[in-house]
C-alpha atoms as a PDB file:
ATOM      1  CA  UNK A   1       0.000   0.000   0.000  1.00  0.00           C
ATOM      2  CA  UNK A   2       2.827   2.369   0.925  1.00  0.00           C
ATOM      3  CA  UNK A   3       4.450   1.443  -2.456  1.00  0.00           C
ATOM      4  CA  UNK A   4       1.511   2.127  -4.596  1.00  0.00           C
ATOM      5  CA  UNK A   5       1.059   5.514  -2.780  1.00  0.00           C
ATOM      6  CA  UNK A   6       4.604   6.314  -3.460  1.00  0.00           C
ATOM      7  CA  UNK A   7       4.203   5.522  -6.896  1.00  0.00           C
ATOM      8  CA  UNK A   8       1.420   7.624  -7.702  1.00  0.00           C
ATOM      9  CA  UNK A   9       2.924  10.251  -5.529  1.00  0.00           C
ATOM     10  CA  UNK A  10       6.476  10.354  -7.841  1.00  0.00           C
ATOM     11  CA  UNK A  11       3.952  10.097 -10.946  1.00  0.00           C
ATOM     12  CA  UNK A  12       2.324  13.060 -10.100  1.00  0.00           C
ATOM     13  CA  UNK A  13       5.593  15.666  -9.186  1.00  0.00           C
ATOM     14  CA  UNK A  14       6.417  13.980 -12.514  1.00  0.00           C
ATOM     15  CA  UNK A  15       3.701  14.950 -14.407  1.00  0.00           C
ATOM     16  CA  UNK A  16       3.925  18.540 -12.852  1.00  0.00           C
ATOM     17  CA  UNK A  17       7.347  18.795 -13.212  1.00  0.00           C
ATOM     18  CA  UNK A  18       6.934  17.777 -17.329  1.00  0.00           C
ATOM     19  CA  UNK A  19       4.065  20.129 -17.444  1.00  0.00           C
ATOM     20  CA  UNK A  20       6.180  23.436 -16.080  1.00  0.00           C
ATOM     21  CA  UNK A  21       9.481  22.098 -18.249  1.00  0.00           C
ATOM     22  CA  UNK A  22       6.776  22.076 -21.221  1.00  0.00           C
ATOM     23  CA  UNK A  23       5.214  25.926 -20.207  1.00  0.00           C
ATOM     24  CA  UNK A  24       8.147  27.239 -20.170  1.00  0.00           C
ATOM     25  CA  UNK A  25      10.284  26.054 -23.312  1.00  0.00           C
ATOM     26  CA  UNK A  26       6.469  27.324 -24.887  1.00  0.00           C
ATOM     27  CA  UNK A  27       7.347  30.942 -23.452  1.00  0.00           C
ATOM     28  CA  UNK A  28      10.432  30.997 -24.207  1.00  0.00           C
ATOM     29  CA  UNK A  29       9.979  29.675 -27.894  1.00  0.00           C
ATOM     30  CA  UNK A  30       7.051  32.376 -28.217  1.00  0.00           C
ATOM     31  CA  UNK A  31       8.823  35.294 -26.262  1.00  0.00           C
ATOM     32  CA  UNK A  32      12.479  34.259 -28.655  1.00  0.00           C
ATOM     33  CA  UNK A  33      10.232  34.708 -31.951  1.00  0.00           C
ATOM     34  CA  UNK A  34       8.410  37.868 -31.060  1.00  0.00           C
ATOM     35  CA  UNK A  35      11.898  39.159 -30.363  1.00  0.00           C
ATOM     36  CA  UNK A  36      13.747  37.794 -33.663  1.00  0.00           C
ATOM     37  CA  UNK A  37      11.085  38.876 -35.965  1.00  0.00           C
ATOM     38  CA  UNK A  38      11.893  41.931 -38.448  1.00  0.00           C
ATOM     39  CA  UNK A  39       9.932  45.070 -39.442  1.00  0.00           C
ATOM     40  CA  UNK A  40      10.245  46.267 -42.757  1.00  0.00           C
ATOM     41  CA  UNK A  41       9.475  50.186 -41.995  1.00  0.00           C
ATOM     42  CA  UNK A  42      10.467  53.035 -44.281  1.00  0.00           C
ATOM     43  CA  UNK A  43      10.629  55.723 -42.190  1.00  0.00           C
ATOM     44  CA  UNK A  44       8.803  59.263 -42.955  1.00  0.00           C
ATOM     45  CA  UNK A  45      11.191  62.312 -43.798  1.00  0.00           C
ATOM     46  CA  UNK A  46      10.686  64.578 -41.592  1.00  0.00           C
ATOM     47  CA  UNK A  47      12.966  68.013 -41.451  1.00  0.00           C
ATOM     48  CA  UNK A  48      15.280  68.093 -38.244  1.00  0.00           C
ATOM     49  CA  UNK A  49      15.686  71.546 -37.058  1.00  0.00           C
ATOM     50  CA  UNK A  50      19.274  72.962 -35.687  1.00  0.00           C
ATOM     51  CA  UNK A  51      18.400  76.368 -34.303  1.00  0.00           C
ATOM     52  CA  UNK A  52      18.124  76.823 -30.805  1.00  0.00           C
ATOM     53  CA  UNK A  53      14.324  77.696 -30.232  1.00  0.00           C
ATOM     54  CA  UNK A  54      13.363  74.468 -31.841  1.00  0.00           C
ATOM     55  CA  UNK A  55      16.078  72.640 -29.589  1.00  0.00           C
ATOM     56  CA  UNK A  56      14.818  73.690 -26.253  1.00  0.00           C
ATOM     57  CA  UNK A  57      11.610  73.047 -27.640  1.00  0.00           C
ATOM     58  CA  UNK A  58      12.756  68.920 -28.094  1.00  0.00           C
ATOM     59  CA  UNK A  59      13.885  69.476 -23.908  1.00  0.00           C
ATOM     60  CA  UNK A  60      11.072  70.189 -23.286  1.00  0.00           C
ATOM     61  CA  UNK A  61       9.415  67.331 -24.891  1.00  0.00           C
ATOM     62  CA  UNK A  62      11.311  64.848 -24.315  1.00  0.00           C
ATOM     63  CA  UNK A  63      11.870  65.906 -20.513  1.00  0.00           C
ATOM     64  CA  UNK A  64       8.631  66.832 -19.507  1.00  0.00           C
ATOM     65  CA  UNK A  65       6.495  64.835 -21.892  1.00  0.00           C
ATOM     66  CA  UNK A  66       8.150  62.208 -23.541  1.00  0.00           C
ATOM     67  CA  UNK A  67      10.234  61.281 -20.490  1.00  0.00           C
ATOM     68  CA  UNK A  68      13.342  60.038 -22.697  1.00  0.00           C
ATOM     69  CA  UNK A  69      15.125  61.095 -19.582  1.00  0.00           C
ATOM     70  CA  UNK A  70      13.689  59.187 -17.233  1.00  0.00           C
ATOM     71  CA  UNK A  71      14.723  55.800 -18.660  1.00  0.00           C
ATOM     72  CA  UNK A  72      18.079  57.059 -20.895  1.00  0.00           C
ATOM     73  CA  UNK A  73      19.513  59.264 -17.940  1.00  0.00           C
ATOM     74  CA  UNK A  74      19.568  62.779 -17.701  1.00  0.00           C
ATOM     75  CA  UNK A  75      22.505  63.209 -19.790  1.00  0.00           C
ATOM     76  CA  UNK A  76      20.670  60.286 -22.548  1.00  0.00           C
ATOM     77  CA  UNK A  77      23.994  58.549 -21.878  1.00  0.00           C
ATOM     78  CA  UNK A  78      21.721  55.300 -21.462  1.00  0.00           C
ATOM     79  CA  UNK A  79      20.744  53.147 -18.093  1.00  0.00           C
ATOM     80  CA  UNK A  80      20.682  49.692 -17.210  1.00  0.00           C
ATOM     81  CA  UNK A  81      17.333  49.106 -15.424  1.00  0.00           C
ATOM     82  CA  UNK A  82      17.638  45.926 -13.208  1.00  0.00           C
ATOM     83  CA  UNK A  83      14.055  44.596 -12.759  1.00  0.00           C
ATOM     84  CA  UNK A  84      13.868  41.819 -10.279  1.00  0.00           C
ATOM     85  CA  UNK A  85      12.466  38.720 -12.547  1.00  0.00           C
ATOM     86  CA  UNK A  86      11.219  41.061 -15.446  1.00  0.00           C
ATOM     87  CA  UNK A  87      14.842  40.796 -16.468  1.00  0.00           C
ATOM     88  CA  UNK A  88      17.292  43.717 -16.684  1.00  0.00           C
ATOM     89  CA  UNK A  89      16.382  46.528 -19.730  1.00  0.00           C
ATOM     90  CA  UNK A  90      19.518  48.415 -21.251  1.00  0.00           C
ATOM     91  CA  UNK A  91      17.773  52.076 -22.100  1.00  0.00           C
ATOM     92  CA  UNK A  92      20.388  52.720 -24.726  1.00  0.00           C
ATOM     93  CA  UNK A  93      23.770  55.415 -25.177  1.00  0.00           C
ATOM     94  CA  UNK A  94      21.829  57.769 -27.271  1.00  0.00           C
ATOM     95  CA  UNK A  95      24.777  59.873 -27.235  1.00  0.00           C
ATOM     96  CA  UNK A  96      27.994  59.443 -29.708  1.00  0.00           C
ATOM     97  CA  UNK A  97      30.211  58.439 -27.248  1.00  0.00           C
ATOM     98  CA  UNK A  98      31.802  54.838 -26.324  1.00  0.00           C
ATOM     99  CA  UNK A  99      28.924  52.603 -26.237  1.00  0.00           C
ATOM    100  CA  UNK A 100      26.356  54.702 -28.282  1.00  0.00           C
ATOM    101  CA  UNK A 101      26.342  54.721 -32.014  1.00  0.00           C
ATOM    102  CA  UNK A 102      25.942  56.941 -34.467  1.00  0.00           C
ATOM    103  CA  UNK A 103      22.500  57.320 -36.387  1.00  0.00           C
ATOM    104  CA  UNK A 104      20.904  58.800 -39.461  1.00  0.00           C
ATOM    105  CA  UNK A 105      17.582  60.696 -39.489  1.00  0.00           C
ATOM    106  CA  UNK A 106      15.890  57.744 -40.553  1.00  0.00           C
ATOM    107  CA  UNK A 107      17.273  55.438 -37.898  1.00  0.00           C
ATOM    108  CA  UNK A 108      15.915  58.285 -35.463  1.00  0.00           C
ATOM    109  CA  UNK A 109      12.404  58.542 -36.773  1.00  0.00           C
ATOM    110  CA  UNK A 110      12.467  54.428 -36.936  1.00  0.00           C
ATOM    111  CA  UNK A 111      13.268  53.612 -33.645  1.00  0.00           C
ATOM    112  CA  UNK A 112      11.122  56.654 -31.687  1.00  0.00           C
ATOM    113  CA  UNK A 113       7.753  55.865 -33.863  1.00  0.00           C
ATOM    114  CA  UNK A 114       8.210  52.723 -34.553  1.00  0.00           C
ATOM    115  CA  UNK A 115       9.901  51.271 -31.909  1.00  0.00           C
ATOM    116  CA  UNK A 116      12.020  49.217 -34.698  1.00  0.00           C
ATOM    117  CA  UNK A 117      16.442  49.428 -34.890  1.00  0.00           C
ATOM    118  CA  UNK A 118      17.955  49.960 -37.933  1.00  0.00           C
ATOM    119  CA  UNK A 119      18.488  46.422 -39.219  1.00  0.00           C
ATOM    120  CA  UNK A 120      14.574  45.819 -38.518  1.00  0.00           C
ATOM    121  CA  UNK A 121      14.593  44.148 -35.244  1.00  0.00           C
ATOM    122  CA  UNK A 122      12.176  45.258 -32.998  1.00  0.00           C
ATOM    123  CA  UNK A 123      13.406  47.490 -29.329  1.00  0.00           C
ATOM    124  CA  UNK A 124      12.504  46.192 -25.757  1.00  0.00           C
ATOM    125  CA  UNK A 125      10.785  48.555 -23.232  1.00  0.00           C
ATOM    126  CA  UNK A 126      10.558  51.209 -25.767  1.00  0.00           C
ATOM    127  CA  UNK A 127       7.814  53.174 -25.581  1.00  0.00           C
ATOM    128  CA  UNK A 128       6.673  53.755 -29.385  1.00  0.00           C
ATOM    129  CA  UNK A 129       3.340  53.201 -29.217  1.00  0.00           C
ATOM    130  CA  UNK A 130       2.330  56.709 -28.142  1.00  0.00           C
ATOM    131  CA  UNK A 131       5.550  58.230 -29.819  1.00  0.00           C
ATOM    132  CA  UNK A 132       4.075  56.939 -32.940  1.00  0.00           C
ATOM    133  CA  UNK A 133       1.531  59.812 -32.607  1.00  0.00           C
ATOM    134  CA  UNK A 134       3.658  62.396 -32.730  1.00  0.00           C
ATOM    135  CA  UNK A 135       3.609  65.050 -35.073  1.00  0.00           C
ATOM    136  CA  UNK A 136       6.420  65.927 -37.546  1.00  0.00           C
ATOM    137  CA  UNK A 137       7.583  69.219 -35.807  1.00  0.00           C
ATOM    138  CA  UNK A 138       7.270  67.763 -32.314  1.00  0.00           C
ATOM    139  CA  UNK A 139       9.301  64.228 -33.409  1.00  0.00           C
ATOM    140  CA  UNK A 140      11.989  66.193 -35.287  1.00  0.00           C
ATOM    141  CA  UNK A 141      12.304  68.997 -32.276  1.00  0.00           C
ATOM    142  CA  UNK A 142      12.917  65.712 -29.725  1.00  0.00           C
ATOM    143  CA  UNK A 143      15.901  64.116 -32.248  1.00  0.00           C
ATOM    144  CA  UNK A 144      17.279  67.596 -32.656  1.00  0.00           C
ATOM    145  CA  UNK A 145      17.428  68.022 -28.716  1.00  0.00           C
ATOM    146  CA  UNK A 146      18.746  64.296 -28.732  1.00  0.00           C
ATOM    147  CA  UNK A 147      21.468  64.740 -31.797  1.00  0.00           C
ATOM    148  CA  UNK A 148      22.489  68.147 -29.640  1.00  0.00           C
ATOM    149  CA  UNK A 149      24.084  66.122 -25.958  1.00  0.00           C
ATOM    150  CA  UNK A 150      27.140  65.886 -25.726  1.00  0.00           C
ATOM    151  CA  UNK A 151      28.992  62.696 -26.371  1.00  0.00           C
ATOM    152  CA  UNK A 152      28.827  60.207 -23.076  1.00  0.00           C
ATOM    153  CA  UNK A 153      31.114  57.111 -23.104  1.00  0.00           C
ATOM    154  CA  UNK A 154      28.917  54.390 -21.578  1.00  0.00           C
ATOM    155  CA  UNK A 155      28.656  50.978 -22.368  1.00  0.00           C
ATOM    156  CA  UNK A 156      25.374  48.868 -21.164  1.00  0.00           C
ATOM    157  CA  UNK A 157      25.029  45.601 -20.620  1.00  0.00           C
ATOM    158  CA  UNK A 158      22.979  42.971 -22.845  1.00  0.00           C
ATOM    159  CA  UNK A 159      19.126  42.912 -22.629  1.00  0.00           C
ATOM    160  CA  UNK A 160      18.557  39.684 -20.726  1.00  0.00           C
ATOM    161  CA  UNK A 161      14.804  38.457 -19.684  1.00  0.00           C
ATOM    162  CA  UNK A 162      13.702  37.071 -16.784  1.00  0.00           C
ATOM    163  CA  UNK A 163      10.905  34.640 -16.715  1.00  0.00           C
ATOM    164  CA  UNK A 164       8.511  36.956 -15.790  1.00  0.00           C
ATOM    165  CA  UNK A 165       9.497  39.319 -18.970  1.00  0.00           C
ATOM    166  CA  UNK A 166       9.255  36.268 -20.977  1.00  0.00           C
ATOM    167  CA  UNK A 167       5.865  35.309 -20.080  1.00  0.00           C
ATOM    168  CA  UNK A 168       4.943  39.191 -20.922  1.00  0.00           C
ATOM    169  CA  UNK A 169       5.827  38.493 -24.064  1.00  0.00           C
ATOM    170  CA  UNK A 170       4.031  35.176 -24.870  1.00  0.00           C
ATOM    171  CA  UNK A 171       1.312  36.231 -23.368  1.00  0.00           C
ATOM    172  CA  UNK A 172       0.751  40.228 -24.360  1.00  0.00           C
ATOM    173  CA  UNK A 173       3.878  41.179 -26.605  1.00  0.00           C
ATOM    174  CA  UNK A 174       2.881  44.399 -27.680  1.00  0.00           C
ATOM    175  CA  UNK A 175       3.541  45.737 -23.879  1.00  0.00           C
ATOM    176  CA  UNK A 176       7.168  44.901 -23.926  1.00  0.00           C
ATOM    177  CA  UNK A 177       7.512  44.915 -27.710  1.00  0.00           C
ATOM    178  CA  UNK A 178       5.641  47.682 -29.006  1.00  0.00           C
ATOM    179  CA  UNK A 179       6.300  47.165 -33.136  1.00  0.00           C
ATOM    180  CA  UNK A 180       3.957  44.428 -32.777  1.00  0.00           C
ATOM    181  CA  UNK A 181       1.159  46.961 -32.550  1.00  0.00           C
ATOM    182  CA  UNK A 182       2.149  50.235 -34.283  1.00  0.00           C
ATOM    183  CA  UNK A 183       0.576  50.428 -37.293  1.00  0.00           C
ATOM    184  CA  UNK A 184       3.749  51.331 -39.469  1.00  0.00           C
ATOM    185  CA  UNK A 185       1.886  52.438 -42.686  1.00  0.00           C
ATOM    186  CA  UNK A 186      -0.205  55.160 -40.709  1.00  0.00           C
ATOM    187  CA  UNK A 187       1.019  58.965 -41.902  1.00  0.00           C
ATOM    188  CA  UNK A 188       2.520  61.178 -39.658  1.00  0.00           C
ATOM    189  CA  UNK A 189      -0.108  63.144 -36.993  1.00  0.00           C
ATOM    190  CA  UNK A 190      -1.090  66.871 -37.937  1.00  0.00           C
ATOM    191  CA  UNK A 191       0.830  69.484 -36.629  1.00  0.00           C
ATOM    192  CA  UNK A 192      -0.658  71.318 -33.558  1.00  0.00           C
ATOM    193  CA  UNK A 193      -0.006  74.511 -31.922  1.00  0.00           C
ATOM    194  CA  UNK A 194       0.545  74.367 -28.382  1.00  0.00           C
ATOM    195  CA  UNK A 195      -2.043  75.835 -26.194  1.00  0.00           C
ATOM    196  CA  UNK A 196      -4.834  75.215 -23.208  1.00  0.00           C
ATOM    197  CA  UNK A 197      -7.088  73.257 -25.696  1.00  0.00           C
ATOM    198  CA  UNK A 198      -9.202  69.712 -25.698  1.00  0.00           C
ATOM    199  CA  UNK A 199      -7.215  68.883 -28.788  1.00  0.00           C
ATOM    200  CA  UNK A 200      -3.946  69.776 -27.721  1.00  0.00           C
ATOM    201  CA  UNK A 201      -4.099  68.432 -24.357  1.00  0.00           C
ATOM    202  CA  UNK A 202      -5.304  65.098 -26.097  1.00  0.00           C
ATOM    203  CA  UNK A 203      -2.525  64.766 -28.199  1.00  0.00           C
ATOM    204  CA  UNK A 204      -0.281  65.524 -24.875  1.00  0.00           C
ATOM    205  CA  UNK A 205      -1.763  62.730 -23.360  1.00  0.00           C
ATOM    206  CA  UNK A 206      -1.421  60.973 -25.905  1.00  0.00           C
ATOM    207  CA  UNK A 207       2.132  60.914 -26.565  1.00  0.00           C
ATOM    208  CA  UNK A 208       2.603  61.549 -22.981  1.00  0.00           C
ATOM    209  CA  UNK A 209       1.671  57.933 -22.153  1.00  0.00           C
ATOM    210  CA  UNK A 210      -1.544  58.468 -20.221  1.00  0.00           C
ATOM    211  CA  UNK A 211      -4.111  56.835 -21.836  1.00  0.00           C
ATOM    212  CA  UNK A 212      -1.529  54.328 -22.497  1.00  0.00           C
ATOM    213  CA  UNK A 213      -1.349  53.297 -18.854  1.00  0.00           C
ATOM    214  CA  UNK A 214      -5.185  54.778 -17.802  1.00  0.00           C
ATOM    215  CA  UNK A 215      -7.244  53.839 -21.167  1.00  0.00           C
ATOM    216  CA  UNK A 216      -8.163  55.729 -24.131  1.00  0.00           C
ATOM    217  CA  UNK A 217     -10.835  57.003 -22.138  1.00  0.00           C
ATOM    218  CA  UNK A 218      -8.805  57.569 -18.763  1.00  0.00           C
ATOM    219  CA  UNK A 219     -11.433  55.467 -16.700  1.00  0.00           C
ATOM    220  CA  UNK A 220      -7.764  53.266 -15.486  1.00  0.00           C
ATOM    221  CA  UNK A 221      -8.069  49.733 -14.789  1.00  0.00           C
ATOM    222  CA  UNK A 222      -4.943  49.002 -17.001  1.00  0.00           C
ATOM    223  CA  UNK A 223      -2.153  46.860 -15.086  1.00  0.00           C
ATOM    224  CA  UNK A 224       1.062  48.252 -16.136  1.00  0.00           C
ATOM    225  CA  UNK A 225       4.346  46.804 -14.713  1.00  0.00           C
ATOM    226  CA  UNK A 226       5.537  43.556 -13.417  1.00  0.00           C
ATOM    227  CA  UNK A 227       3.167  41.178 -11.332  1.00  0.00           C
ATOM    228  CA  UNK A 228       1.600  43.069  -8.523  1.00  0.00           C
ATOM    229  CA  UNK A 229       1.658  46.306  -9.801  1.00  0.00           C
ATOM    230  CA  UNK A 230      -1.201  47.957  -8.583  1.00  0.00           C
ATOM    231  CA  UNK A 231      -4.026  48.894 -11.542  1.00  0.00           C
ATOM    232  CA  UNK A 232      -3.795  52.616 -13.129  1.00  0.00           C
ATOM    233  CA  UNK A 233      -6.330  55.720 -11.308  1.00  0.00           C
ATOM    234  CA  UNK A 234      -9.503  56.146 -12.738  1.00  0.00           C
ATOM    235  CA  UNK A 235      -9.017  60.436 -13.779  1.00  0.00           C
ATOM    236  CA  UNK A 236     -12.322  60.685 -14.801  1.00  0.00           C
END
């Protein structure tokens, strides 16, 4: 009798154990071919500015709105965000020094509203979706302020992804991997002029990121974050 229970007893952690070895070779097959897929985008030409009023104007945005800063460093010199099992997230050397790289318009333009590098793979943790509604004065002001730090020697480590990031993936990829989602064929957003409007102060939240975190119609609800993060406000 003890036998037989022992049996069935090693069956069983058996059986589980097969079943988690099975879950998670499927996330990591699924999470590995989200991340080696490749995006075909042609990029829209947009003009970059170089005098100083449009400059400040791309601080502002990408300080205050965009947030570039918050994830790239206050000098964009790029940070290595260590997130428990979500895995750790290089926010790359957008600067030309040691451990950035040097890029063209296009390659701007690509990886901001598309959320796509310049040989077509798709970024991690970038926040494109909302970029992608920028409009073209706006997006070229932001890679003018960008193109305009000085040089920071900085080298970052690899992306690497924990099992929780992983399972992100499989499971919702376009919150990790946002080129899943954009629609890269849509034209570039009109051009509006700043001021205490409804329509501007959509498109600021907008490309600001809140609806992206509390809804389209800001009623929250949205979980953003790794497991346990608490759900977004309702600012309604």
């Amino acid at each position: 009798m003890a036998g037989t229970l022992k049996r069935r007893l090693l069956i069983g952690i058996a059986t589980i154990a097969g079943a988690v070895v099975l879950l998670a070779a499927a996330t990591s097959g699924l999470s590995r071919r989200t991340l080696n897929r490749r995006f075909d985008v042609t990029p829209a030409a947009i003009v970059i500015p170089t005098d100083s009023a449009s400059i400040e104007r791309g601080r502002h945005l990408g300080t205050a709105i965009a947030k570039c800063t918050d994830c790239h460093g206050e000098d964009l010199g790029g940070v290595a965000m260590e997130m428990g099992p979500m895995g750790t997230f290089p926010a790359t050397n957008l600067t030309s020094g040691r451990g950035g790289s040097p890029h063209s318009d296009a390659d701007w333009v690509r990886a901001i509203r598309h959320g796509v590098a310049a040989d077509g793979r798709p970024l991690v943790f970038m926040p494109s979706l909302p970029y992608s509604s920028l409009g073209a004065a706006d997006l070229g002001a932001i890679i003018a302020w960008v193109k305009s730090m000085p040089p920071v020697d900085r080298e970052l480590p690899p992306l690497r992804l924990g099992p929780s990031g992983r399972i992100l993936i499989a499971r919702t990829p376009g919150r990790l991997v946002p080129a899943v989602t954009i629609n890269h064929t849509a034209t570039l957003a009109a051009d509006l002029s700043p001021g205490p409007t409804a329509e501007y102060g959509r498109y600021i939240t907008v490309v600001g990121g809140c609806t992206y975190c509390h809804g389209d119609n800001l009623a929250g609800g949205i979980k953003e974050g790794p497991p346990g993060t608490p759900a977004s406000a309702n600012l309604r």
